[in-house]
Each structure stands twice: as structure tokens, then as C-alpha cells.
PDB file of N, CA and C in Angstrom:
ATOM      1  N   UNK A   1       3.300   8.836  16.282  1.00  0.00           N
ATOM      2  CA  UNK A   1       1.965   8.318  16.338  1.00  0.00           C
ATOM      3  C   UNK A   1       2.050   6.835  16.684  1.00  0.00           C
ATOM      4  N   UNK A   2       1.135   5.981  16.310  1.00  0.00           N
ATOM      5  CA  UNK A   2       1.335   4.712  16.410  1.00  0.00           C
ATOM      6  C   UNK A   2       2.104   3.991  15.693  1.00  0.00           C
ATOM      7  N   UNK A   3       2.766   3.142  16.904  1.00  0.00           N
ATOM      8  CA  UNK A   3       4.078   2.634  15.770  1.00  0.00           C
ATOM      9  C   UNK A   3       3.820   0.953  16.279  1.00  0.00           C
ATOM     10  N   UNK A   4       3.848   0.284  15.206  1.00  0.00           N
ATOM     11  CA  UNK A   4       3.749  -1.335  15.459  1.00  0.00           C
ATOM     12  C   UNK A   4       5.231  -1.917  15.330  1.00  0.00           C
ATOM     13  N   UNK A   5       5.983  -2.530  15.289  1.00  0.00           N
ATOM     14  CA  UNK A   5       7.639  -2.250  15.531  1.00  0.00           C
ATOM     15  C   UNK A   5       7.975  -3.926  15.643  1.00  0.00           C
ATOM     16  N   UNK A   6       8.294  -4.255  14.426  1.00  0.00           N
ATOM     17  CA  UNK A   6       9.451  -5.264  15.069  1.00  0.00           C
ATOM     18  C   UNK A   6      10.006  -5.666  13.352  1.00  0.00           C
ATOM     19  N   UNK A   7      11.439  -6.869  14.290  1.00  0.00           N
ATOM     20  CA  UNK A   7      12.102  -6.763  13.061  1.00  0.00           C
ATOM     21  C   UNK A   7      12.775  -8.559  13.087  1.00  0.00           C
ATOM     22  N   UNK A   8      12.180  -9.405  12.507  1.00  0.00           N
ATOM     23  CA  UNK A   8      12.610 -10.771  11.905  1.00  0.00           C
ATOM     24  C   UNK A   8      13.113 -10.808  10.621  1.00  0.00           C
ATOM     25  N   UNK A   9      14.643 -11.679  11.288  1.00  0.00           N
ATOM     26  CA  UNK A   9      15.075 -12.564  10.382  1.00  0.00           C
ATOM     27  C   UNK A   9      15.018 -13.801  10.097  1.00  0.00           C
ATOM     28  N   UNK A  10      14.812 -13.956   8.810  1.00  0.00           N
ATOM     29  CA  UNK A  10      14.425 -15.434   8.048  1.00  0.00           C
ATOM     30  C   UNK A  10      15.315 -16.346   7.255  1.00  0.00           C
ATOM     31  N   UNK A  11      15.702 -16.971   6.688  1.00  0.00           N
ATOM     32  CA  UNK A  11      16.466 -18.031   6.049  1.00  0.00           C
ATOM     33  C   UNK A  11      15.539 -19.020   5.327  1.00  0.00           C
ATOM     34  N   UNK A  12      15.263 -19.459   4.135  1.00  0.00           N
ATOM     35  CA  UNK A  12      14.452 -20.313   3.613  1.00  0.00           C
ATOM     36  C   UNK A  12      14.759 -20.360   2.040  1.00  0.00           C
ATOM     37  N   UNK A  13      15.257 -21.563   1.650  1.00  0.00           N
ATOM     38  CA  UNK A  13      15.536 -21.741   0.267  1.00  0.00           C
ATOM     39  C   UNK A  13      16.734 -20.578  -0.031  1.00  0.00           C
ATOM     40  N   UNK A  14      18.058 -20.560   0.745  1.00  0.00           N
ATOM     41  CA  UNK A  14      19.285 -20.077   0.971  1.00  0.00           C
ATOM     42  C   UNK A  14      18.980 -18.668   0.703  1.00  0.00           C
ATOM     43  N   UNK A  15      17.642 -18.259   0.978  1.00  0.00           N
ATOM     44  CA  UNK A  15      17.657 -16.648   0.997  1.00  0.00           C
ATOM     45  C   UNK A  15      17.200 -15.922   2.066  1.00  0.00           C
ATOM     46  N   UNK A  16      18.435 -14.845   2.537  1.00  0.00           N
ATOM     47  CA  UNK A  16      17.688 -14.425   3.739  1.00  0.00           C
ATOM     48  C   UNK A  16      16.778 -13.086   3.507  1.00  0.00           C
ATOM     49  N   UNK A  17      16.234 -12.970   4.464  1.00  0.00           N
ATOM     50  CA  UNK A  17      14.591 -11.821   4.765  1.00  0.00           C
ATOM     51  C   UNK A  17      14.545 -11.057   5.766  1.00  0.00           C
ATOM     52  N   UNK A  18      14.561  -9.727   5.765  1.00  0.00           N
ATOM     53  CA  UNK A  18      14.486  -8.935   6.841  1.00  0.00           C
ATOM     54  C   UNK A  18      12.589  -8.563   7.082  1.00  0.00           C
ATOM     55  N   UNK A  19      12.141  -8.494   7.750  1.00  0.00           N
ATOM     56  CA  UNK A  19      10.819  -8.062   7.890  1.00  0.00           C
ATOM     57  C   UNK A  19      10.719  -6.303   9.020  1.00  0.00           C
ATOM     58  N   UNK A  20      10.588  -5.892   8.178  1.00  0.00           N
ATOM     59  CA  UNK A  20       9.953  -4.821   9.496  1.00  0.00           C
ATOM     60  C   UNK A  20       8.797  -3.993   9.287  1.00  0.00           C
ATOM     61  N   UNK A  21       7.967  -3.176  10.394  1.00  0.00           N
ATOM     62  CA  UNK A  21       6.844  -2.821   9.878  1.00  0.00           C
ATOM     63  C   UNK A  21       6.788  -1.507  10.971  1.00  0.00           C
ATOM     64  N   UNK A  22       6.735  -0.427  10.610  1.00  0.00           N
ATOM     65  CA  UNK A  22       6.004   0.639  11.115  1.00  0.00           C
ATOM     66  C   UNK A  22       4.470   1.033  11.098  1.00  0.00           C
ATOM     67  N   UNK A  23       3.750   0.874  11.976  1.00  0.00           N
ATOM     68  CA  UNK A  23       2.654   1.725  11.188  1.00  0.00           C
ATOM     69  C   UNK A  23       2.110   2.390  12.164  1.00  0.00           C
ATOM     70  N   UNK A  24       1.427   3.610  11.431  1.00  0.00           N
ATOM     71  CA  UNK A  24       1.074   4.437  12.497  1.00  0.00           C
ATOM     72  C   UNK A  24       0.157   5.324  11.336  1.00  0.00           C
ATOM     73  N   UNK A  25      -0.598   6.750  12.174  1.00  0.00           N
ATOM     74  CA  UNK A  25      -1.027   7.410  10.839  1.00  0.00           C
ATOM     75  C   UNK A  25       0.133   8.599  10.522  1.00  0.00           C
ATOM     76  N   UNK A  26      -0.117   8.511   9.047  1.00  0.00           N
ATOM     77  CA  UNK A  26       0.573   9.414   7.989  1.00  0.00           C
ATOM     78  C   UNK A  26      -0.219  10.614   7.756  1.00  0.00           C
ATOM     79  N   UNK A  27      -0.258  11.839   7.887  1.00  0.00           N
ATOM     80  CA  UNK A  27      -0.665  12.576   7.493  1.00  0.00           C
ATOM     81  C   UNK A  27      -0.239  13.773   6.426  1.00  0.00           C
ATOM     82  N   UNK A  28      -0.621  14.545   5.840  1.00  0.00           N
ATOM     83  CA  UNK A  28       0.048  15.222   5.280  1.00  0.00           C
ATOM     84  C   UNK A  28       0.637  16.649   5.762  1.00  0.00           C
ATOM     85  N   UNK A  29       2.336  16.744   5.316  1.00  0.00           N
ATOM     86  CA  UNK A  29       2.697  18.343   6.235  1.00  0.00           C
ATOM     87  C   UNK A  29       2.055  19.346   6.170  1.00  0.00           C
ATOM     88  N   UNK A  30       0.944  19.645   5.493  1.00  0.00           N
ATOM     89  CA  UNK A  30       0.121  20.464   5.461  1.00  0.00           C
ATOM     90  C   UNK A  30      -0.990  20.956   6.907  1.00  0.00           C
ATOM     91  N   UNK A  31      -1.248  19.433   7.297  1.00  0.00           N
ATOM     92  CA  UNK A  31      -1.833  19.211   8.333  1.00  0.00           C
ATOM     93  C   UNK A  31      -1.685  19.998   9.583  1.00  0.00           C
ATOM     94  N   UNK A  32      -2.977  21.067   9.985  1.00  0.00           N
ATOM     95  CA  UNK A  32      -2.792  21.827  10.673  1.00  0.00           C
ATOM     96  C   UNK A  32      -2.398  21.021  12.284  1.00  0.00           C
ATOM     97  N   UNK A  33      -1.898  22.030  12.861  1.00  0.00           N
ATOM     98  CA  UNK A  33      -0.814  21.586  14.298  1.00  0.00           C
ATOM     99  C   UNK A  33      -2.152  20.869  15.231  1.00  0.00           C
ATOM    100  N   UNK A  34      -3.458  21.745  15.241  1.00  0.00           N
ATOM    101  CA  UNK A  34      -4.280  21.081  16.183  1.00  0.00           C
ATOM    102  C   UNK A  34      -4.681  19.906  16.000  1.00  0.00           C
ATOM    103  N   UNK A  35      -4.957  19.535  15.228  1.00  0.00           N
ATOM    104  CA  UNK A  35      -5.394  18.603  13.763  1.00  0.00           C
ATOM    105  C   UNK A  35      -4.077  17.465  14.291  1.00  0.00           C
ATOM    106  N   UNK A  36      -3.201  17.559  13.571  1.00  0.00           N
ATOM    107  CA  UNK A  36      -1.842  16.594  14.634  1.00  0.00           C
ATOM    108  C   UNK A  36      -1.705  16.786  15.850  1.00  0.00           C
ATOM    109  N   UNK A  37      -2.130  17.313  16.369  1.00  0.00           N
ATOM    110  CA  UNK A  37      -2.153  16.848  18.159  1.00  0.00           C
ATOM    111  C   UNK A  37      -3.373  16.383  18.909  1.00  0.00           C
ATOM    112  N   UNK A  38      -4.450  16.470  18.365  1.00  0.00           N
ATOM    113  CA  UNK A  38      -5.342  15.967  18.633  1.00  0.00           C
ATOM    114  C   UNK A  38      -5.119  13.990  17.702  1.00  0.00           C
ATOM    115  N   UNK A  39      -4.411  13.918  16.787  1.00  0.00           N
ATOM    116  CA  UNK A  39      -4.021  12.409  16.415  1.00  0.00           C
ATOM    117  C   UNK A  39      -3.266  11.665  17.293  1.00  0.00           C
ATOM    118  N   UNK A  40      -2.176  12.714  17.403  1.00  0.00           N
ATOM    119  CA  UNK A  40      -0.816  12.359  18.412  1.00  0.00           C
ATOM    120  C   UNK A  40      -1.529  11.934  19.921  1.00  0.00           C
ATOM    121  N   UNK A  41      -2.247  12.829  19.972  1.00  0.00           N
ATOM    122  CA  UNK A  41      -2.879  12.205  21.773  1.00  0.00           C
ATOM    123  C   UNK A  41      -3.898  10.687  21.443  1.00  0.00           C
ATOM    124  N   UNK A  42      -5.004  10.943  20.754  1.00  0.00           N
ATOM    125  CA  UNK A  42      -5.499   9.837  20.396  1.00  0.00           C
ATOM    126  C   UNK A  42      -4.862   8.003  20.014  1.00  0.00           C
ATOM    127  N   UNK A  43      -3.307   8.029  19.524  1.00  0.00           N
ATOM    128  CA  UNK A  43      -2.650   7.019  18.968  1.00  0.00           C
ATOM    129  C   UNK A  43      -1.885   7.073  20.514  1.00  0.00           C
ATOM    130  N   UNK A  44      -1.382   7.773  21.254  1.00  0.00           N
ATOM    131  CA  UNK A  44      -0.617   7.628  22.493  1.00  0.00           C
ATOM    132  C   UNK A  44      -2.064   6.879  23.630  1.00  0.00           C
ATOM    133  N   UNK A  45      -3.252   7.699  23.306  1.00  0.00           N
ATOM    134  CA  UNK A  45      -4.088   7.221  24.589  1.00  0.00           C
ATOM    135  C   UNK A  45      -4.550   5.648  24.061  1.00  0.00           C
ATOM    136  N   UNK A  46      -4.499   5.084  22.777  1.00  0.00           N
ATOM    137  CA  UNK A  46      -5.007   3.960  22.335  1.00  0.00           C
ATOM    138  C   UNK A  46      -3.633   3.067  22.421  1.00  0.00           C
ATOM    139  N   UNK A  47      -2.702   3.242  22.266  1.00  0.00           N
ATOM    140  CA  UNK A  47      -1.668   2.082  22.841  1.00  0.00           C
ATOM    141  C   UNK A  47      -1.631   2.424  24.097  1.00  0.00           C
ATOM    142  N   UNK A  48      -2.071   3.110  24.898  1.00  0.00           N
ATOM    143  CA  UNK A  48      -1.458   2.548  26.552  1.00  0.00           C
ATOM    144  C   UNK A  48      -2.710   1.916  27.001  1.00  0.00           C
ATOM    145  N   UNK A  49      -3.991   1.741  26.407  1.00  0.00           N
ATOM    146  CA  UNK A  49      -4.867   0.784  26.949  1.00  0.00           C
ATOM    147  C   UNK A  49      -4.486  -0.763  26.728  1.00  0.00           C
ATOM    148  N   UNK A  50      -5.063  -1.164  28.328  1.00  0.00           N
ATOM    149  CA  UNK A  50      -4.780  -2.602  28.387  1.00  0.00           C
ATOM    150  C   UNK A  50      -5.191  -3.510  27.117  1.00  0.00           C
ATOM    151  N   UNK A  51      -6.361  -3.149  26.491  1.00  0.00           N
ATOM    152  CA  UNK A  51      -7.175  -3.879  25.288  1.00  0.00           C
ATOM    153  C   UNK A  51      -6.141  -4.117  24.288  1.00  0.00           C
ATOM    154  N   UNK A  52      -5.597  -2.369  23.915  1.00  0.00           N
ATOM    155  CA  UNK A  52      -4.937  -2.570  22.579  1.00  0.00           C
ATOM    156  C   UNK A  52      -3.507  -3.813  22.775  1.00  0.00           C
ATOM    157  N   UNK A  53      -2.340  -3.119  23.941  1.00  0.00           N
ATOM    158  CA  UNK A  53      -2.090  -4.246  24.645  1.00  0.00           C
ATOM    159  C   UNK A  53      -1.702  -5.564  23.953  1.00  0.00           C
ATOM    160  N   UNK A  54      -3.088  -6.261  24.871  1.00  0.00           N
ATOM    161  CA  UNK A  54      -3.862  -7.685  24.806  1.00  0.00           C
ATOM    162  C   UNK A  54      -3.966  -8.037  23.392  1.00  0.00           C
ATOM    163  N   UNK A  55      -4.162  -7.242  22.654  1.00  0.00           N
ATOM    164  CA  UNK A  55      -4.083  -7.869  21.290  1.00  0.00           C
ATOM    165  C   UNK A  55      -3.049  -7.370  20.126  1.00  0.00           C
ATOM    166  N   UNK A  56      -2.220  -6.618  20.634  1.00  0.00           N
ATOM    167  CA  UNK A  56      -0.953  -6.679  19.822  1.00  0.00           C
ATOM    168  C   UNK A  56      -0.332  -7.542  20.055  1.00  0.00           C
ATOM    169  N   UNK A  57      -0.532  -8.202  21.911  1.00  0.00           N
ATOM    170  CA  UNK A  57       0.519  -9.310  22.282  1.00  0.00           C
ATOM    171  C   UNK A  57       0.175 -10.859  21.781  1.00  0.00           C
ATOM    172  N   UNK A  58      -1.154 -11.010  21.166  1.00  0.00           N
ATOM    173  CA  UNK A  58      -1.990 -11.564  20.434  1.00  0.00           C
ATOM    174  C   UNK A  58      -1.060 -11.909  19.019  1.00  0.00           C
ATOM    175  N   UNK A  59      -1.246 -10.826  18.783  1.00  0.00           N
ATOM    176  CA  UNK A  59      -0.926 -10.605  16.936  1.00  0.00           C
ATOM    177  C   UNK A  59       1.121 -10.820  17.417  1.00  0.00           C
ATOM    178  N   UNK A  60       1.759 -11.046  18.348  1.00  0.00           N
ATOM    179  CA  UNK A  60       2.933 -10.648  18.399  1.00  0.00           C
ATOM    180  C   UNK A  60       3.763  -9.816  18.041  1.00  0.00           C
ATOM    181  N   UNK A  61       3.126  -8.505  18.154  1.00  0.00           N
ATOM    182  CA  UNK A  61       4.066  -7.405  17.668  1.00  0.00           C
ATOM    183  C   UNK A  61       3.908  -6.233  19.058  1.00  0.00           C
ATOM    184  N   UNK A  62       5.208  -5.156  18.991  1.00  0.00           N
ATOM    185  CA  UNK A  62       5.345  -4.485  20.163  1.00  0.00           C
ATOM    186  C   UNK A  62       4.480  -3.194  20.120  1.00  0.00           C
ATOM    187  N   UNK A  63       3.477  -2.982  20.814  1.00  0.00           N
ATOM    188  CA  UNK A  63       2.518  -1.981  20.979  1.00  0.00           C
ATOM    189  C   UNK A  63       3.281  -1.288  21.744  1.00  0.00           C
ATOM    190  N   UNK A  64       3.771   0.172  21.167  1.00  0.00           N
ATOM    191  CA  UNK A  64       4.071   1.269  21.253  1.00  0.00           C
ATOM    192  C   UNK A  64       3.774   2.434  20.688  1.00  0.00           C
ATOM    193  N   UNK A  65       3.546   3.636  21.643  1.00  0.00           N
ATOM    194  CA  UNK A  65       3.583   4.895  20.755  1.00  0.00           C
ATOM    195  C   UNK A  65       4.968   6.112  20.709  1.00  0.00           C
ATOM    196  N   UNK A  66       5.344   6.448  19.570  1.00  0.00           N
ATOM    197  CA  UNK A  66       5.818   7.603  19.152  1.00  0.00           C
ATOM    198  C   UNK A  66       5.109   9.040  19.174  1.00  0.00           C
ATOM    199  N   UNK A  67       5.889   9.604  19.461  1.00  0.00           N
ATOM    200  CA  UNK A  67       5.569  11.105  19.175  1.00  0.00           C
ATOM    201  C   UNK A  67       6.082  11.482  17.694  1.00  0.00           C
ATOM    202  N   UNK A  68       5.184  12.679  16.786  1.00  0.00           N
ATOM    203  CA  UNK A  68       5.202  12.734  15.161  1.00  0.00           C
ATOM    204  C   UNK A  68       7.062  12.730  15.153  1.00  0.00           C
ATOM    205  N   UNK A  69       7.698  13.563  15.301  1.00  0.00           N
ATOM    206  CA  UNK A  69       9.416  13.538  15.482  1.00  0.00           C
ATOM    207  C   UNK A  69       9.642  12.299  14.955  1.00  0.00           C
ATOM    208  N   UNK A  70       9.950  11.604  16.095  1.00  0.00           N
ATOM    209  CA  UNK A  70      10.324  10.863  16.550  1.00  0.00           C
ATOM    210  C   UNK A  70       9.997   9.132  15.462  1.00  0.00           C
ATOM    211  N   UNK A  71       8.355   9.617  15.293  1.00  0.00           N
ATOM    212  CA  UNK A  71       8.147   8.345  14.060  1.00  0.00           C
ATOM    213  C   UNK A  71       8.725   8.528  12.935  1.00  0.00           C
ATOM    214  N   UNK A  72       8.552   9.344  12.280  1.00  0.00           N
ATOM    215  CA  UNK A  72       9.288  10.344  11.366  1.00  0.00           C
ATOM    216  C   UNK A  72      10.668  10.239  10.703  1.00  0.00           C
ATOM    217  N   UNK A  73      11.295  10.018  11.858  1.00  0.00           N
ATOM    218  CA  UNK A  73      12.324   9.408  11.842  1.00  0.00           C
ATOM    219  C   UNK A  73      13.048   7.812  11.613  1.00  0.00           C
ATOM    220  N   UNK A  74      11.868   7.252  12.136  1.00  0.00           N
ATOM    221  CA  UNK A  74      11.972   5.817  11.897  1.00  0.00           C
ATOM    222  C   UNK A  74      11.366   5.488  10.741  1.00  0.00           C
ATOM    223  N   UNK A  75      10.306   6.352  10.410  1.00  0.00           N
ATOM    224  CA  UNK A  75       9.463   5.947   9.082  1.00  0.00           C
ATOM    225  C   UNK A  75      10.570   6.441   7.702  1.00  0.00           C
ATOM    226  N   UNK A  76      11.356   7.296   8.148  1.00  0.00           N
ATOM    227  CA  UNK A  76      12.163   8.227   6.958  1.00  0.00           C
ATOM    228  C   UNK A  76      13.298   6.589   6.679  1.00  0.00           C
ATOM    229  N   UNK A  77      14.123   6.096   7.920  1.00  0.00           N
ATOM    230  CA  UNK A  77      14.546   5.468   7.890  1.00  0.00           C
ATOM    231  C   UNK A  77      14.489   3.857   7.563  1.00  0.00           C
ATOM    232  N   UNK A  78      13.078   3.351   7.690  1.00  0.00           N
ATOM    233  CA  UNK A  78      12.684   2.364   7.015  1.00  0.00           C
ATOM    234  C   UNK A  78      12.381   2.419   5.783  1.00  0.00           C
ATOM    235  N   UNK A  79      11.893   3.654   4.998  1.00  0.00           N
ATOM    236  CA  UNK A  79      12.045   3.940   3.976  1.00  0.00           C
ATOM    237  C   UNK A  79      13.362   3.802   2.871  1.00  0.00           C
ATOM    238  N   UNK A  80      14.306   4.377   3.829  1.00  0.00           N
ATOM    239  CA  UNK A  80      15.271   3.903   2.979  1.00  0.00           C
ATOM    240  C   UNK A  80      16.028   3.027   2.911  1.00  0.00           C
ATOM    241  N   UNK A  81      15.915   1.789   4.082  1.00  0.00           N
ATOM    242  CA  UNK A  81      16.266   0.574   4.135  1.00  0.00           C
ATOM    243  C   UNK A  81      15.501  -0.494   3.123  1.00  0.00           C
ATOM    244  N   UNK A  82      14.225  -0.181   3.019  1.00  0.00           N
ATOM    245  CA  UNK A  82      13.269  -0.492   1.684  1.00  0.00           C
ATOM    246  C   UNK A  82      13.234  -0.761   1.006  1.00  0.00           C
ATOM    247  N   UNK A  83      13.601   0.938   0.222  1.00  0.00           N
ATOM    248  CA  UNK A  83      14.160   0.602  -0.900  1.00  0.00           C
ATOM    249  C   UNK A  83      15.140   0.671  -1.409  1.00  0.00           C
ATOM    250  N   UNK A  84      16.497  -0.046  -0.499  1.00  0.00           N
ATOM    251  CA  UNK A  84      17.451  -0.405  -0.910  1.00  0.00           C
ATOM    252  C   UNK A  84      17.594  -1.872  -0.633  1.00  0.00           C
ATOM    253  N   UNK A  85      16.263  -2.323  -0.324  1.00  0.00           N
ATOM    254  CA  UNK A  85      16.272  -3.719  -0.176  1.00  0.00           C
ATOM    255  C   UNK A  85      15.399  -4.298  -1.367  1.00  0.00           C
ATOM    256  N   UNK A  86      14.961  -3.317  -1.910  1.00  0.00           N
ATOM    257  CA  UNK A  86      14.316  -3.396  -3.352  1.00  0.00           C
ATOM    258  C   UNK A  86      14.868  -3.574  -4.480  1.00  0.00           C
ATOM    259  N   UNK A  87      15.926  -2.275  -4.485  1.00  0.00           N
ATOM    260  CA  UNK A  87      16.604  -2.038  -5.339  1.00  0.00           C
ATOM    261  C   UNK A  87      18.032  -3.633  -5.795  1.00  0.00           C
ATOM    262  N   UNK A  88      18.675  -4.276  -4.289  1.00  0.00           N
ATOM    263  CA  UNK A  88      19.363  -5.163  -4.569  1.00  0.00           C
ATOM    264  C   UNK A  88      18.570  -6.658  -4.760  1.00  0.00           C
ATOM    265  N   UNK A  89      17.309  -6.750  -4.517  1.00  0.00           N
ATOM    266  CA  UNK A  89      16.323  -7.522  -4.858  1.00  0.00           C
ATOM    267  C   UNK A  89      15.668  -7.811  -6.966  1.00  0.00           C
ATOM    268  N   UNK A  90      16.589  -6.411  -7.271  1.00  0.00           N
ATOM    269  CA  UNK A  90      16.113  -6.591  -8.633  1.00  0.00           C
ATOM    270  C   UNK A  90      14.363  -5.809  -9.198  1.00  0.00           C
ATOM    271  N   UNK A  91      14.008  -5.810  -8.020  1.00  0.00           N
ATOM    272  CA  UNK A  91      12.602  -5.516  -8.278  1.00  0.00           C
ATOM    273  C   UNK A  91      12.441  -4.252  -8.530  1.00  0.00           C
ATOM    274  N   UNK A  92      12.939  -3.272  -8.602  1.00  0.00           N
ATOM    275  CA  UNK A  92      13.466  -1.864  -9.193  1.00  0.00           C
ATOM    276  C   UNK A  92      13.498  -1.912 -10.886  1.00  0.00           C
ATOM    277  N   UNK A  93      13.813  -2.594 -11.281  1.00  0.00           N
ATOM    278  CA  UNK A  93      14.090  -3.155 -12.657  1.00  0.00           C
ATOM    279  C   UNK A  93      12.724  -3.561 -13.079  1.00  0.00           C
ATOM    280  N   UNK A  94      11.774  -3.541 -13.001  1.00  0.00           N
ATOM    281  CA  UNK A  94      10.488  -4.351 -13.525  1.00  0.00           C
ATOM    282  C   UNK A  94       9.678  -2.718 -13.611  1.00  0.00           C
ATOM    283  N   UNK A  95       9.998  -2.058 -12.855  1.00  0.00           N
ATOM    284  CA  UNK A  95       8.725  -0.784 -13.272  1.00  0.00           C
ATOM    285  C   UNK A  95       8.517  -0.595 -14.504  1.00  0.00           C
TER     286      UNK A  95
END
């Protein structure tokens, strides 16, 4: 689906920062097939317009679309970069 995509590194007060951001829509696997392909076309036909574009390049981030697979994969995988950036952050410990 829609994927917003990028990835900065930071340094500030001797700590470094990874930033990254997926987003796109989430639905649930339940979600009938027409139902996700009628999203999947909608998030593919709204990033290839010039508008959306123009103002991701605005906001500085890379306007692209994924197919469900394919995000899925990156979303599974930022997930667990996450929260293992959580977990050595200490912030795991406070729940």
C-alpha cells in the first residue's frame, strides 16, 4: 500500500538515532480480497499523482507505493528493528 520511506541518522548529546517510518494502510487479515484490492489500487493511483508527489517532496520524504506483500514485509521488518531498538533503549522496562 502506501509506503512513506526513509531512514536518518542522527548524533546529538553523544547519542545516536535511527529514524524510519513506513506508513501506509493496515488492515486487518480478515479483510476481504476485493476490499484489499480496491485499497491497493487506490494508495498505488494516489502516489503516482503529480500532487501527492509535490508534497511529499515538500514534507521530504520518498513517495512510493508497495504492493500488500511486499509492504508487509517491510512493515514486519521495521517492526522488529523497533522493538529491538526499544528494548536496548531501556524503555521495555517501564511497562
Amino acid at each position: 500500500m502506501a509506503l512513506y520511506s526513509g531512514r536518518a541518522v542522527a548524533s546529538a548529546q553523544a547519542f545516536s538515532s535511527v529514524a524510519t517510518t513506513a506508513g501506509g494502510v493496515i488492515a486487518p487479515a480478515s479483510t476481504p480480497p476485493v476490499v484489499t484490492a480496491t485499497l491497493e489500487k487506490a494508495c498505488a493511483d494516489a502516489t503516482a499523482r503529480t500532487e501527492y508527489k509535490a508534497i511529499a517532496a515538500r514534507l521530504n520524504v520518498e513517495a512510493r507505493y508497495m504492493p500488500g506483500e511486499a509492504f508487509r514485509k517491510l512493515f514486519d521488518a521495521d517492526s522488529v528493528e523497533n522493538a529491538e531498538a526499544i528494548r536496548r533503549s531501556g524503555l521495555a522496562a517501564n511497562r
